[in-house]
Protein backbone atom coordinates (compact mmCIF):
# COMPACT_ATOMS: atom_id res chain seq x y z
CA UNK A 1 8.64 56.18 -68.83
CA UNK A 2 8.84 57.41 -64.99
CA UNK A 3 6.70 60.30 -63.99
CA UNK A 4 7.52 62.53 -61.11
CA UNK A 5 4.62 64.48 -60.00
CA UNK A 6 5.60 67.04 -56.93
CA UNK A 7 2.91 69.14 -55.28
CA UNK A 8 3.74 72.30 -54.01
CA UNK A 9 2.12 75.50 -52.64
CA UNK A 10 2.55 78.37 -54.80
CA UNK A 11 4.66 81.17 -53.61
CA UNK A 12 7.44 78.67 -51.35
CA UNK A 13 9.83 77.95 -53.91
CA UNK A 14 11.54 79.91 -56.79
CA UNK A 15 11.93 78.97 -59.86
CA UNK A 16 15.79 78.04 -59.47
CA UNK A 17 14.80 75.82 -56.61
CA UNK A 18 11.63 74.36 -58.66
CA UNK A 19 14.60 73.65 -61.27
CA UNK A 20 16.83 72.02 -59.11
CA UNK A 21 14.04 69.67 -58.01
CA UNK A 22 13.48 68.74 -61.15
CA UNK A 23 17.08 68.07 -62.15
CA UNK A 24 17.31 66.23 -58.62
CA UNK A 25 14.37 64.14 -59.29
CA UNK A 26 15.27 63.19 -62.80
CA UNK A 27 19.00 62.33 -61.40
CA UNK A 28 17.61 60.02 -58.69
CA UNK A 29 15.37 58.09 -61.18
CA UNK A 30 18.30 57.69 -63.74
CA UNK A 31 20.46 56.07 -60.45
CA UNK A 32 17.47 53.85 -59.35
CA UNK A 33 16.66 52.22 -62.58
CA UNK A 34 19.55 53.12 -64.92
CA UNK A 35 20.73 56.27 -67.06
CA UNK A 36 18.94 55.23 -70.34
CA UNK A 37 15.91 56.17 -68.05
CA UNK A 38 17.35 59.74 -67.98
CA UNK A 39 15.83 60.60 -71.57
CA UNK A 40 12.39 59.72 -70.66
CA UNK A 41 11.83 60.59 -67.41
CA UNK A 42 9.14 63.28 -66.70
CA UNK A 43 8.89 65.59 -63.76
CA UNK A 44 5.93 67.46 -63.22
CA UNK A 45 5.58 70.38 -60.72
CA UNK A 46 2.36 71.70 -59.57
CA UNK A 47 1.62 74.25 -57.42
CA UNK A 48 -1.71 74.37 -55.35
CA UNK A 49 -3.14 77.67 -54.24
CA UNK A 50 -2.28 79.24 -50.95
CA UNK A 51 -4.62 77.94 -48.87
CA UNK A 52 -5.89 75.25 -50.58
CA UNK A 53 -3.88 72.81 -48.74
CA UNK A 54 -4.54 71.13 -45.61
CA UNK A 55 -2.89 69.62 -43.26
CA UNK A 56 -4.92 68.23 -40.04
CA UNK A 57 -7.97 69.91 -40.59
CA UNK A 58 -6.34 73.41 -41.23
CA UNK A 59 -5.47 74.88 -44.69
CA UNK A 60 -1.63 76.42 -44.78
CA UNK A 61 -0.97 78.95 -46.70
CA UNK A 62 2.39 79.54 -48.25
CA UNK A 63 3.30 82.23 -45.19
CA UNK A 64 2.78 79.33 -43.36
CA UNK A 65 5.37 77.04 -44.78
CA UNK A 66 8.07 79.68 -44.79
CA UNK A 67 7.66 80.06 -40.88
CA UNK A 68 8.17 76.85 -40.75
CA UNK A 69 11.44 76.57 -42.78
CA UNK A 70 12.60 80.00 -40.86
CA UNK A 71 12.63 77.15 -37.89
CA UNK A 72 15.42 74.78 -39.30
């Protein structure tokens, strides 16, 4: 039984987008190793305090990581 563990920090995503990742996720497992795997698969999302992620030596916050999506 796959499971899908995403890590996210709280505060980026809504809920329909946390949704859609999990549909997404569960849809690219069932193509990789075949739709029976559909049933079983598990997708876990966690989100990790504001802050409490670092990347290079600095914590990011979640203000952080929508600047940096405002520079698509």
């Amino acid at each position: 039984m796959p499971l899908v563990n995403v890590k996210l920090i709280e505060g980026v995503f809504s809920q329909d987008h946390k949704q859609e990742m999990i549909r997404r996720m569960t849809d690219i497992m069932a193509d990789l190793e075949g739709e029976h795997m559909r049933p079983v698969t598990v997708v876990i999302i966690e989100e990790v305090k504001s802050g409490d992620w670092g990347i290079g030596g600095k914590a990011i916050s979640s203000a952080d990581v929508k600047a940096l999506a405002k520079m698509k």
